[in-house]
N, C-alpha and C. Protein backbone atom coordinates (compact mmCIF):
# COMPACT_ATOMS: atom_id res chain seq x y z
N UNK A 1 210.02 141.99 56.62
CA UNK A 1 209.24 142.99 55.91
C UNK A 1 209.68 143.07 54.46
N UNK A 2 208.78 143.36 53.67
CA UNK A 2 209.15 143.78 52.48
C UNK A 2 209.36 144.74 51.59
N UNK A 3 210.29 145.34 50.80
CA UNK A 3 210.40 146.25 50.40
C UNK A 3 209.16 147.03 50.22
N UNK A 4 208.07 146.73 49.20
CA UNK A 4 207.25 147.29 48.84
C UNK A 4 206.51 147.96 49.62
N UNK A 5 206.69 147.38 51.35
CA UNK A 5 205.33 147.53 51.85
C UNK A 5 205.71 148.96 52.86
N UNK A 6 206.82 149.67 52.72
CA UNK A 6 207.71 151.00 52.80
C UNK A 6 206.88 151.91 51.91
N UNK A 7 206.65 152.96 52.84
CA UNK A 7 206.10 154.42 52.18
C UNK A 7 207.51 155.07 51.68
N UNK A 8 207.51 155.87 51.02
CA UNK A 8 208.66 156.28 50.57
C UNK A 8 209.35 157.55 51.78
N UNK A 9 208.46 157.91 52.68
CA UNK A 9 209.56 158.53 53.72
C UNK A 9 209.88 157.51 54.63
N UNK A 10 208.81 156.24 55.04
CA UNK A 10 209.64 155.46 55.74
C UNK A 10 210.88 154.55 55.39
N UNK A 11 211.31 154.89 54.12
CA UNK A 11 212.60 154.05 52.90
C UNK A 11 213.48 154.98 53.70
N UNK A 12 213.37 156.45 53.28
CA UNK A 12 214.28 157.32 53.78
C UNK A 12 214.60 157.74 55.09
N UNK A 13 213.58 157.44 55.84
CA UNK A 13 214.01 157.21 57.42
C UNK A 13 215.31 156.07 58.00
N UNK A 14 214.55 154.97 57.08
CA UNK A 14 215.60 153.71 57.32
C UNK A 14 217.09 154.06 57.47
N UNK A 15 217.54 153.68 58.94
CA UNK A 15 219.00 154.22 59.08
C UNK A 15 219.85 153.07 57.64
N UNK A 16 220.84 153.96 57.64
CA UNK A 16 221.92 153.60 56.50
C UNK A 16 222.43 151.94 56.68
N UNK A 17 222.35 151.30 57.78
CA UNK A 17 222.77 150.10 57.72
C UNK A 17 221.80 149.10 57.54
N UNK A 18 220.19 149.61 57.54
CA UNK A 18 219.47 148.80 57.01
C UNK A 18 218.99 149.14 55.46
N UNK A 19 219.43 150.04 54.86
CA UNK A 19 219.98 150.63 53.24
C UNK A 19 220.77 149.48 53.04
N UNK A 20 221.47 149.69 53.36
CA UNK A 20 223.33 148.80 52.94
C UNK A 20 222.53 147.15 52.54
N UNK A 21 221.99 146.90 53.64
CA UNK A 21 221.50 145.07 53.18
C UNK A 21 220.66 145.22 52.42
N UNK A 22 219.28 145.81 52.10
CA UNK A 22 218.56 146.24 51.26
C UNK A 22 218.83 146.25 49.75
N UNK A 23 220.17 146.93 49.92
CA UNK A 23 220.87 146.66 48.61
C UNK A 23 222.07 145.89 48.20
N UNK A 24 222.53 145.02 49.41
CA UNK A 24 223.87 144.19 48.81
C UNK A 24 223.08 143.08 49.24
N UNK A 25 222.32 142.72 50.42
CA UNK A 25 222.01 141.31 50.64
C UNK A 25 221.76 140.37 49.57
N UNK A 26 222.43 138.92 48.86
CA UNK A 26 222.28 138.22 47.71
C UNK A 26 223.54 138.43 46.89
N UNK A 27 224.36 139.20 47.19
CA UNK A 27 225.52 139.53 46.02
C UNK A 27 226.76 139.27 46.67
N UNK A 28 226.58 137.76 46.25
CA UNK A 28 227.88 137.41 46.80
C UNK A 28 229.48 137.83 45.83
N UNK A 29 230.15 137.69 45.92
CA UNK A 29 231.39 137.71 45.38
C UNK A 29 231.66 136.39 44.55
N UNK A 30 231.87 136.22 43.31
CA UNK A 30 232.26 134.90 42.79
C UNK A 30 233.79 134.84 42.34
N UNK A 31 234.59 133.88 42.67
CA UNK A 31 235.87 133.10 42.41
C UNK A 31 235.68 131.72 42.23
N UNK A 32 234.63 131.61 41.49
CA UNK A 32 234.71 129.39 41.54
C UNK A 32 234.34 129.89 39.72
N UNK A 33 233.69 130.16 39.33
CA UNK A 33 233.10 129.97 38.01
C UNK A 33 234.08 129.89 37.47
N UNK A 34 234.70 129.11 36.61
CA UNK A 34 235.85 128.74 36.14
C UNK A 34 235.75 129.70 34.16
N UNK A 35 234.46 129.89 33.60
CA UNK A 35 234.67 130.38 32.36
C UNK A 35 233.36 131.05 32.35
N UNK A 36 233.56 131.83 31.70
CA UNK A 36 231.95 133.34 31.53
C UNK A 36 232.26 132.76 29.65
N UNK A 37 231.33 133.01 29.50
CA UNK A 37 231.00 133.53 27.79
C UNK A 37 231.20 134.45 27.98
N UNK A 38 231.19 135.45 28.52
CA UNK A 38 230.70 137.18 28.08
C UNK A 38 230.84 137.85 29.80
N UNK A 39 231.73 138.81 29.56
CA UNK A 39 231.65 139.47 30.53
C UNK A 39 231.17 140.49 29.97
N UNK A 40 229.71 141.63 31.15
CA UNK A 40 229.10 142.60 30.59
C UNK A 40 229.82 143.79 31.42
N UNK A 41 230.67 144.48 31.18
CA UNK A 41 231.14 145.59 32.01
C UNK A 41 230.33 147.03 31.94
N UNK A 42 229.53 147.75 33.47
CA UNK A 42 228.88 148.29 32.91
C UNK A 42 229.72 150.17 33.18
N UNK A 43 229.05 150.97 32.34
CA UNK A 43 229.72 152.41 33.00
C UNK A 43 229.62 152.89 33.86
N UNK A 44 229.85 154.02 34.26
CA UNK A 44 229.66 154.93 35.46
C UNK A 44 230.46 155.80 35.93
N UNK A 45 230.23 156.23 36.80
CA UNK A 45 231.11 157.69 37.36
C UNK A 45 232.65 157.30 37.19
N UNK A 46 233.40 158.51 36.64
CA UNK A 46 234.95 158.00 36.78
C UNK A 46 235.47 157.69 37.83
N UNK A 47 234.93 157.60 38.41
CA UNK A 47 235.51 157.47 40.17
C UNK A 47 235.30 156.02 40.57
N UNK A 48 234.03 155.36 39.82
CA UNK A 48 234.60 153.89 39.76
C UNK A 48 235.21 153.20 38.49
N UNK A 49 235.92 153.73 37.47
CA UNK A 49 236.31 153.69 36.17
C UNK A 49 237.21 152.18 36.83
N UNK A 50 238.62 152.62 37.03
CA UNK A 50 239.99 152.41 37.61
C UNK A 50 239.45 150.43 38.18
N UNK A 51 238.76 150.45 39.18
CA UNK A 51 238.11 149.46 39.76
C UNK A 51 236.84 148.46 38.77
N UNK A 52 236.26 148.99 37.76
CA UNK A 52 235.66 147.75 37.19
C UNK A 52 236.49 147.86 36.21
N UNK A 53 237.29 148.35 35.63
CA UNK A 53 237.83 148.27 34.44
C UNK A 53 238.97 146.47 34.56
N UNK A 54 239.57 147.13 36.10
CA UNK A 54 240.72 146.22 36.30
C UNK A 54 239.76 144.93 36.81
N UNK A 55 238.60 144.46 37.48
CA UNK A 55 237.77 143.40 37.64
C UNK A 55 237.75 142.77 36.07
N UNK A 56 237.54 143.54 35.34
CA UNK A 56 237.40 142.96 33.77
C UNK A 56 238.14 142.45 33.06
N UNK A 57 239.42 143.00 33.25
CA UNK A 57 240.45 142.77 32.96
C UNK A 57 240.68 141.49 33.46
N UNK A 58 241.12 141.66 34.48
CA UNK A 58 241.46 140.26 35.70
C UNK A 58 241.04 138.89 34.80
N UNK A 59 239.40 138.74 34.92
CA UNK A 59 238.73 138.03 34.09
C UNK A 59 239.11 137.43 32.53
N UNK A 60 239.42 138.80 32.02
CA UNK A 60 240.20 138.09 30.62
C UNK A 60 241.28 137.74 30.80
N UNK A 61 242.14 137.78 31.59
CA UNK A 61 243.76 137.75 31.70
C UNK A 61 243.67 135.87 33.28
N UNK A 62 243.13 136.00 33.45
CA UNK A 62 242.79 134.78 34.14
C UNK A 62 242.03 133.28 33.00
N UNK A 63 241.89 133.67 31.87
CA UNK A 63 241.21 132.86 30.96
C UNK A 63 239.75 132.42 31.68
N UNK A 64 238.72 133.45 32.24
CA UNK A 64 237.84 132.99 32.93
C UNK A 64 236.52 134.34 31.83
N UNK A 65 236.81 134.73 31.14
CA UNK A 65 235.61 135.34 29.99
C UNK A 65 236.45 135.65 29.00
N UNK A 66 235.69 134.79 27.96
CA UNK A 66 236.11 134.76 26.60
C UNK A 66 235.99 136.29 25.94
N UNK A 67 234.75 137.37 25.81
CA UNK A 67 234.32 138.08 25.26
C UNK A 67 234.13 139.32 26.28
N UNK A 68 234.45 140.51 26.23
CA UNK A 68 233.87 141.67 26.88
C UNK A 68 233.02 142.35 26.49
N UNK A 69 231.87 143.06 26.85
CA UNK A 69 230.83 143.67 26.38
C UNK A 69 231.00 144.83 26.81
N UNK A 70 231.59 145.98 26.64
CA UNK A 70 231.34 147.75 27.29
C UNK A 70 230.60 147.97 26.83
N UNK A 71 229.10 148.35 28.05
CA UNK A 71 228.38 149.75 27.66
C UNK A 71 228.32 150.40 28.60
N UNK A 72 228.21 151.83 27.74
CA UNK A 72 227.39 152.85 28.39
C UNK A 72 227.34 154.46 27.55
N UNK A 73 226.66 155.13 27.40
CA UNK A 73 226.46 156.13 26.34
C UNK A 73 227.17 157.31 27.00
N UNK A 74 227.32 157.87 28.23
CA UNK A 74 227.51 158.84 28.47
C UNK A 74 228.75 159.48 28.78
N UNK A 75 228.78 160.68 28.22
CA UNK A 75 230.52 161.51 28.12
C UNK A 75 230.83 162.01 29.19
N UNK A 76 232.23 161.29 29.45
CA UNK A 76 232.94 161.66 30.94
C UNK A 76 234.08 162.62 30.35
N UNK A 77 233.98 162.74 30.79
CA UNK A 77 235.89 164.29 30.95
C UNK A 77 236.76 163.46 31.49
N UNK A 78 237.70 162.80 30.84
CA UNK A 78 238.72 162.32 31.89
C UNK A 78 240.24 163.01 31.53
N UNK A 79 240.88 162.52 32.62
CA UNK A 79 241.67 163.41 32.68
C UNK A 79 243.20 163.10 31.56
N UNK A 80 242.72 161.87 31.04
CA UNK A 80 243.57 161.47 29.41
C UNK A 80 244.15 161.30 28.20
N UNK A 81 242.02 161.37 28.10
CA UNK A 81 241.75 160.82 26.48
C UNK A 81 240.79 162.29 26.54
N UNK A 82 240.34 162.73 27.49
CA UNK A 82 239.57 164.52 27.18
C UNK A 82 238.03 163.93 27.63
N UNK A 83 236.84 164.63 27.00
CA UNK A 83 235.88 164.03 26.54
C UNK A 83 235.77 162.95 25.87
N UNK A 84 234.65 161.77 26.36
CA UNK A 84 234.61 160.18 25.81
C UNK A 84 233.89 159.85 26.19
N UNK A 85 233.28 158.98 25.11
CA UNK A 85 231.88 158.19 26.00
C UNK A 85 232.11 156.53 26.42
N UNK A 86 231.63 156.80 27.53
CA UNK A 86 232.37 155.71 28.13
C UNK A 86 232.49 154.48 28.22
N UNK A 87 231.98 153.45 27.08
CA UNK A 87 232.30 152.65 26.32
C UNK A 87 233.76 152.34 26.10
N UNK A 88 234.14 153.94 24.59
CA UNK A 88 234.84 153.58 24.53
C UNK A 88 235.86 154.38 25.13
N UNK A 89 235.68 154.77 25.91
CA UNK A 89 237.09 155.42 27.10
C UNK A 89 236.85 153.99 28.12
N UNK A 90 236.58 153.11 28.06
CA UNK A 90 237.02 152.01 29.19
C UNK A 90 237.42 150.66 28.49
N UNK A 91 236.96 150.75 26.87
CA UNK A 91 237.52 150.07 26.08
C UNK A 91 239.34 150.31 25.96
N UNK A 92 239.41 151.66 25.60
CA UNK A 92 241.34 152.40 25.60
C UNK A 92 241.51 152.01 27.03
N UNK A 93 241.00 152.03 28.25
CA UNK A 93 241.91 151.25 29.12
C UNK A 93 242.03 149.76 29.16
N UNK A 94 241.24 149.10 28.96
CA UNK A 94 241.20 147.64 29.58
C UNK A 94 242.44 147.59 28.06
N UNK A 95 242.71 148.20 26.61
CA UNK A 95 243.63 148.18 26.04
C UNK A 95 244.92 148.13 26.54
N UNK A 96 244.97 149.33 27.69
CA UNK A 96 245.98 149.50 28.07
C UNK A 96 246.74 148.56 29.19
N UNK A 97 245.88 147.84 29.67
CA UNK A 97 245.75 146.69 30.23
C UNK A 97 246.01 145.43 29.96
N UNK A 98 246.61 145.48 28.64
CA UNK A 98 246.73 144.07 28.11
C UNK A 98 245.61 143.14 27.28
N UNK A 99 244.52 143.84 27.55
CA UNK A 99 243.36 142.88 26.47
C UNK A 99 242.99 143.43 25.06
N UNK A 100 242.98 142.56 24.52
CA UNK A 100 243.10 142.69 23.46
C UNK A 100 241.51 142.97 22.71
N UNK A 101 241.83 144.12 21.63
CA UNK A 101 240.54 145.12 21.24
C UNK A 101 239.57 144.20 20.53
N UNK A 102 240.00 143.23 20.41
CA UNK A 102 239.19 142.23 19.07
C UNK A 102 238.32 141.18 19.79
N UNK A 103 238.31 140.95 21.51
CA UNK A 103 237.86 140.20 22.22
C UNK A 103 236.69 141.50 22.65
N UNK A 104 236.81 142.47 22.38
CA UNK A 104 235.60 143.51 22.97
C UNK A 104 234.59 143.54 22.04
N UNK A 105 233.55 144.04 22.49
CA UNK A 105 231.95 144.57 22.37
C UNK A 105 231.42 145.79 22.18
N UNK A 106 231.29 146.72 21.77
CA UNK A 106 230.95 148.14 22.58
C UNK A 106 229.92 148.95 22.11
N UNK A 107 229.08 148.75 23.27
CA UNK A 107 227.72 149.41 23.00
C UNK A 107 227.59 151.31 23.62
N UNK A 108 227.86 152.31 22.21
CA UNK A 108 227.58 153.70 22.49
C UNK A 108 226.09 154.08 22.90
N UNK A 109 225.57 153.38 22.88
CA UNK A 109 224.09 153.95 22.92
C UNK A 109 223.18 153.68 25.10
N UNK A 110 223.76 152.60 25.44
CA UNK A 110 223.03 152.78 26.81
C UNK A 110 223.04 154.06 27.66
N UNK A 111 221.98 154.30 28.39
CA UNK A 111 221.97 155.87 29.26
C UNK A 111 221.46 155.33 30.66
N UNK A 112 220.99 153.49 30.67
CA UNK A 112 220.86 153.16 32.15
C UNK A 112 221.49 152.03 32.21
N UNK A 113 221.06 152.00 33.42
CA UNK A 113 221.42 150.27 33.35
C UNK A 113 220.46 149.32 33.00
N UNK A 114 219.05 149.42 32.74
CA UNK A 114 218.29 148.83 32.32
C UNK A 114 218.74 148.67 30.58
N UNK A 115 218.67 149.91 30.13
CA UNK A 115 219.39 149.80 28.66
C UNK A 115 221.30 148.96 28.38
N UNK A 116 222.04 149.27 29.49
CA UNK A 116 222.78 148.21 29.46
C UNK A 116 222.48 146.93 29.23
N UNK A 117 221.54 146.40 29.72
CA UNK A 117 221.10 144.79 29.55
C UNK A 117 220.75 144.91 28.68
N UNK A 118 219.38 145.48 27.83
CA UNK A 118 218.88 145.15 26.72
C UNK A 118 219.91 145.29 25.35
N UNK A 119 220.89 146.53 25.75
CA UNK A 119 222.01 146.78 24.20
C UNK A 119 222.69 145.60 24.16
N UNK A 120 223.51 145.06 25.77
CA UNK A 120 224.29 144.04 25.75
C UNK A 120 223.59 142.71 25.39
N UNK A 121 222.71 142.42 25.25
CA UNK A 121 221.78 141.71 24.48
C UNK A 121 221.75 141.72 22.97
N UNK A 122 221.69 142.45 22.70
CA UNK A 122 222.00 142.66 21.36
C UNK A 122 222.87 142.41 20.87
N UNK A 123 224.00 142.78 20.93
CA UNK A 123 225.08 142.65 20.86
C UNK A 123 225.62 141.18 20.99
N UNK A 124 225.16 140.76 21.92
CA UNK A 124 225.73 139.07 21.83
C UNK A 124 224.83 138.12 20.50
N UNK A 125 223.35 138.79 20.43
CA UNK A 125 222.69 138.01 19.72
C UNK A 125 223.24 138.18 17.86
N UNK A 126 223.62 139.63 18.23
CA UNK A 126 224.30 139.90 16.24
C UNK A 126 225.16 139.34 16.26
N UNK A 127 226.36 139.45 17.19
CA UNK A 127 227.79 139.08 17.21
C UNK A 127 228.21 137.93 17.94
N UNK A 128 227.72 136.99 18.85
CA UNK A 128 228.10 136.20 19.14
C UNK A 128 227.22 134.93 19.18
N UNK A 129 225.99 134.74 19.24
CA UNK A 129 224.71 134.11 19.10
C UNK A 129 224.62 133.52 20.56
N UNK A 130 223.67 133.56 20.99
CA UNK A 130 223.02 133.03 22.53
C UNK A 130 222.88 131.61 22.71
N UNK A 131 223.30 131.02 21.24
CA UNK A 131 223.47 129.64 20.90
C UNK A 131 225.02 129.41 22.26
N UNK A 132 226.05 130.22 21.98
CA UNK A 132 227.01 130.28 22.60
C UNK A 132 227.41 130.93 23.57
N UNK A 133 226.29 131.53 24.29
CA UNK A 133 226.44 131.78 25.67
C UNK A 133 225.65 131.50 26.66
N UNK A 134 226.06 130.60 27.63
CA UNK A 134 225.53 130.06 28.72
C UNK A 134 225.67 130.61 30.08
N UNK A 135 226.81 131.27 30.23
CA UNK A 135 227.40 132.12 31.57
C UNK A 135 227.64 133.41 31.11
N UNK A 136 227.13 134.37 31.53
CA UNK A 136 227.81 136.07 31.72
C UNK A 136 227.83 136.52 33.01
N UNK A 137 228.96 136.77 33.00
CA UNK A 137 229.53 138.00 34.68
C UNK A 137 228.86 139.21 34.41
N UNK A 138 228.40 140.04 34.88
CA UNK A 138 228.36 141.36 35.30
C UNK A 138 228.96 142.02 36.04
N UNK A 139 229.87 142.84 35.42
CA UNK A 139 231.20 143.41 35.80
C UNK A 139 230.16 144.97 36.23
N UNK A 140 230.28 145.38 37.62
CA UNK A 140 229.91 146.54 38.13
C UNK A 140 230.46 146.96 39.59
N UNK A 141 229.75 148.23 40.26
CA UNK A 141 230.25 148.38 41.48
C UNK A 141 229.45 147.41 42.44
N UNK A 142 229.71 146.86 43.65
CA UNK A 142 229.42 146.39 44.64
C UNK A 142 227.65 146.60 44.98
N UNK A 143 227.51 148.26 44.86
CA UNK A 143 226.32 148.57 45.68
C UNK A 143 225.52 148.54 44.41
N UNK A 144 226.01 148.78 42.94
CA UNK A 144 225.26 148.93 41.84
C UNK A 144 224.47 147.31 41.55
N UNK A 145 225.27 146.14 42.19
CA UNK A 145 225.25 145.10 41.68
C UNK A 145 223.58 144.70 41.65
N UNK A 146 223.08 144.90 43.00
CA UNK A 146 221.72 143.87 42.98
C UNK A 146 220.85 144.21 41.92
N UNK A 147 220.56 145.78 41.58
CA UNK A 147 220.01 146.07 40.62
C UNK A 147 220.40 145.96 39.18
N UNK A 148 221.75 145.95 39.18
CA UNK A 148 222.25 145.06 37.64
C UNK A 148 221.76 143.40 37.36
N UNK A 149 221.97 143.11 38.69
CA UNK A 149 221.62 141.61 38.16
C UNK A 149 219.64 141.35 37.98
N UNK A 150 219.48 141.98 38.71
CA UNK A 150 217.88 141.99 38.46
C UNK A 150 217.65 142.55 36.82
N UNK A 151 218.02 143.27 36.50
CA UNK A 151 217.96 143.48 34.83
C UNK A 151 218.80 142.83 34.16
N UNK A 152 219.60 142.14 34.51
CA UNK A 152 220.35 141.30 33.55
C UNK A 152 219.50 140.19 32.97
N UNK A 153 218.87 139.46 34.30
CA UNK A 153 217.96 138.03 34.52
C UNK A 153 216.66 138.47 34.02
N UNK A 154 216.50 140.00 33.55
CA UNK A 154 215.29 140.28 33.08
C UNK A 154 215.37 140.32 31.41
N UNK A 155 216.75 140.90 31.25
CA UNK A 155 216.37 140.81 29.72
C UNK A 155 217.18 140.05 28.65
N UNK A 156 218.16 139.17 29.51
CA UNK A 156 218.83 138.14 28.84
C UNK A 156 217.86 136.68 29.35
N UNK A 157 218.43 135.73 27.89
CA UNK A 157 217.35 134.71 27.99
C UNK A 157 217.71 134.13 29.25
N UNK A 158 216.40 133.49 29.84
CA UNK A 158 216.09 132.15 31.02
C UNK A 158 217.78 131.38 31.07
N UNK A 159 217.96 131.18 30.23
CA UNK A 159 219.12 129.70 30.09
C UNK A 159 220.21 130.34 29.83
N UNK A 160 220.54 131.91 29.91
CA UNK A 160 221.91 132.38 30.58
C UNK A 160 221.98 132.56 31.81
N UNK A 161 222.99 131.77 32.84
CA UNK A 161 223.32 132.17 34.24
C UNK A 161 224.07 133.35 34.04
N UNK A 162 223.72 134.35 34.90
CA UNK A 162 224.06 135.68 35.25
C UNK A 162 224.67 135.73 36.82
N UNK A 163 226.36 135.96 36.56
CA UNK A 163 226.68 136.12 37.77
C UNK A 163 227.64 137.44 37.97
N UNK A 164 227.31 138.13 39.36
CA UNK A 164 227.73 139.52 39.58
C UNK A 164 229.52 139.32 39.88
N UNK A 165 230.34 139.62 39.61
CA UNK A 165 231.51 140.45 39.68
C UNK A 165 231.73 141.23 39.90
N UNK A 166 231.82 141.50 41.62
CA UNK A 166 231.89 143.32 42.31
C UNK A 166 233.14 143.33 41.84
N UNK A 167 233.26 144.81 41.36
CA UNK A 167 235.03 145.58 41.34
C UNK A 167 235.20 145.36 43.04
N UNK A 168 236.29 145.78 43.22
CA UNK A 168 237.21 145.73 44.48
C UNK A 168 237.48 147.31 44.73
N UNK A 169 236.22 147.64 45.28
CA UNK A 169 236.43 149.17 45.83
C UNK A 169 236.23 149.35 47.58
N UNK A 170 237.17 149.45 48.11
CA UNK A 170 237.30 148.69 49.69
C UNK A 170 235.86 149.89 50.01
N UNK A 171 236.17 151.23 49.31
CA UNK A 171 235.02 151.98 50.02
C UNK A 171 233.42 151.37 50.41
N UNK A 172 233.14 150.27 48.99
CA UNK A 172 231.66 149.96 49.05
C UNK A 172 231.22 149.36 50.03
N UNK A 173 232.66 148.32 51.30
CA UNK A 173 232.17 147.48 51.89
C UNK A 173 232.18 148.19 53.23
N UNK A 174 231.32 147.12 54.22
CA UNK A 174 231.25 147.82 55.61
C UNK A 174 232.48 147.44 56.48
N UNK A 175 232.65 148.64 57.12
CA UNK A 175 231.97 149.92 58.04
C UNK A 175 232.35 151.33 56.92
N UNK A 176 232.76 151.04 56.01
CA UNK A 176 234.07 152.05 55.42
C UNK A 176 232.81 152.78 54.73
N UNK A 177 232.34 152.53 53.98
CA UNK A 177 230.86 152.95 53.09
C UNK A 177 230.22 153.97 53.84
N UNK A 178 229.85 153.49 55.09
CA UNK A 178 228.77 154.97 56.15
C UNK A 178 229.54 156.04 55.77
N UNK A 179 230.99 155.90 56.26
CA UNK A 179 232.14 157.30 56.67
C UNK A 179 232.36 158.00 55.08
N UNK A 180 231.90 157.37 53.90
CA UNK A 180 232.51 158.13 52.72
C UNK A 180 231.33 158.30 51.93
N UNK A 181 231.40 159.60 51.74
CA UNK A 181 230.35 160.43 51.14
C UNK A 181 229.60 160.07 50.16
N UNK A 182 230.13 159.51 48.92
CA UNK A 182 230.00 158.86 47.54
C UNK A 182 229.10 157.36 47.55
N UNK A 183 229.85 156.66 48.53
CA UNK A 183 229.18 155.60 48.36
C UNK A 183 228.26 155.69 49.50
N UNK A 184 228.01 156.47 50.80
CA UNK A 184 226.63 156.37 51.33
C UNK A 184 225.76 156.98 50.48
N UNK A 185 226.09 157.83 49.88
CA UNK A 185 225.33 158.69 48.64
C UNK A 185 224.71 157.22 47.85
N UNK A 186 225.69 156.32 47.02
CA UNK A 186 225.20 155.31 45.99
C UNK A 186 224.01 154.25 47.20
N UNK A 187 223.90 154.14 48.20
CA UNK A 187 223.26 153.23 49.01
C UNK A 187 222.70 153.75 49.35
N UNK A 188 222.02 154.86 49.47
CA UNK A 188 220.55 155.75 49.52
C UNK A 188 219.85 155.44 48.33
N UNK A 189 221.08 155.85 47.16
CA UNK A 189 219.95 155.84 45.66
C UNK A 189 219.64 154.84 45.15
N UNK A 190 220.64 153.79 45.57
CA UNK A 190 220.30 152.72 45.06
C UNK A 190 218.94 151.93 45.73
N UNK A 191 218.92 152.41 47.16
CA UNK A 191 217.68 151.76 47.98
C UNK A 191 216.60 152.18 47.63
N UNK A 192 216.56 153.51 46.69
CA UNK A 192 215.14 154.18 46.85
C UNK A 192 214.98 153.80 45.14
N UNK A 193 215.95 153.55 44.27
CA UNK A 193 215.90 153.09 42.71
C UNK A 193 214.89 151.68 42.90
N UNK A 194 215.46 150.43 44.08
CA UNK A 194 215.25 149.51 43.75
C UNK A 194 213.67 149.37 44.60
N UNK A 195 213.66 150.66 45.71
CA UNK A 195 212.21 150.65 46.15
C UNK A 195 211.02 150.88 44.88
N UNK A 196 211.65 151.90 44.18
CA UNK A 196 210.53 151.94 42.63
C UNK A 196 209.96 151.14 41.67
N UNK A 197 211.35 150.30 41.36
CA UNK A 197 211.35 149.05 40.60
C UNK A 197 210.58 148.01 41.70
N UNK A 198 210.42 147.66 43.00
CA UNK A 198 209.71 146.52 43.71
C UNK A 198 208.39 147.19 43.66
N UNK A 199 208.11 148.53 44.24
CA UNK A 199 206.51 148.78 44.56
C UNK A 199 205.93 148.93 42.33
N UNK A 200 206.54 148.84 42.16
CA UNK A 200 206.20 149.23 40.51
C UNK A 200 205.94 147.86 39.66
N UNK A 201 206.41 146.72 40.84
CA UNK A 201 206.30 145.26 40.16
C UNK A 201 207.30 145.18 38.99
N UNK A 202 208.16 145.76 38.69
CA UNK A 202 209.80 145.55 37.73
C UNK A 202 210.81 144.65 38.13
N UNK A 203 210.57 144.54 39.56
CA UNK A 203 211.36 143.57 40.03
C UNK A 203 210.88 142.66 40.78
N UNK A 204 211.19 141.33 41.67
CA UNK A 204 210.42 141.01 42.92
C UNK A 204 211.02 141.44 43.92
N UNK A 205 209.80 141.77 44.80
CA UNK A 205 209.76 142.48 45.45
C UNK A 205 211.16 141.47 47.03
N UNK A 206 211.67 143.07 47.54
CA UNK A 206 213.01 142.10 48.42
C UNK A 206 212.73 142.78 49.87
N UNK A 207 212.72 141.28 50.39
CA UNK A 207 212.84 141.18 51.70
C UNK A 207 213.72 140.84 52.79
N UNK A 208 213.79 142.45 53.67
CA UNK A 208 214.84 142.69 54.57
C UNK A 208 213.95 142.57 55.90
């Protein structure tokens, strides 16, 4: 069956483990790509801060992405640096981390993840030229991933490979995900985000 062809109470009927594939089925885990041009790290709740920050990291400190890209526009409270928008409050950590500030990117202005792709776009085309990037990771959470990469491949050119880089948050994976509040929460929204984007023709349409 296909996404689209779901009324929107029969999306929300769908028990949680046919959610879960809906939205991870296709996102595999990568360890072979040997070099990224550009890793795109995207924001989000502080609660997955800790976990893509250190995926990003990893990446630069493994010599496997030359360049980091942070976006995201919106001000978190953390419990650190105070109020920050989280760009650059995940820029001061991956600092603190050992990478170095002059290999970063940082876009203040995204408020989605659709605008993540298009700023981080930008950004490579002023500052690094698309002449010189052939591979970008997308550094995000697990359940966030399918819908990151569907806007990545939408608004970066044809002839960049776009590959996902889940953080390592044991919660996102199964059985652990049903039992914790947060992330069955992210695999509802994410199922009914990416039901909008398929019946709306934004994405192609995915079949579970």
């Amino acid at each position: 069956m296909k996404l689209s062809q779901l009324s929107q109470r029969e999306l929300t009927d769908l028990p949680i483990e046919q959610k879960f594939h809906i939205v991870h089925d296709g996102v595999a885990r990568d360890n072979d790509t040997p070099l990224f041009d550009v890793a795109i790290l995207l924001g989000g709740d502080l609660c997955v801060w800790d976990e893509r920050i250190a995926a990003a990291a990893k990446l630069w400190h493994e010599g496997r992405a030359k360049r980091i890209i942070i976006t995201g526009s919106i001000i978190r409270d953390t419990p650190d640096m105070g109020p920050i928008i989280e760009a650059e409050g995940m820029a001061n950590r991956l600092e603190k981390l050992g990478v170095p500030r002059e290999v970063m990117l940082l876009d203040p202005y995204a408020l989605t993840t659709e605008e993540n792709m298009t700023y981080a776009a930008t950004l490579i085309r002023r500052h690094i030229g698309f002449a010189n990037v052939r591979r970008a990771a997308i550094v995000t959470s697990y359940s966030h991933m399918r819908r990151s990469l569907f806007f990545a491949e939408m608004f970066l050119p044809s002839f960049v490979k776009c590959t996902g880089i889940p953080s390592e948050e044991p919660q996102e994976y199964e059985p652990l995900c049903y039992q914790h509040k947060h992330y069955a929460f992210r695999i509802h929204e994410e199922a009914r985000l990416l039901h909008i984007l398929a019946t709306t023709g934004q994405i192609p349409d995915i079949e579970f």
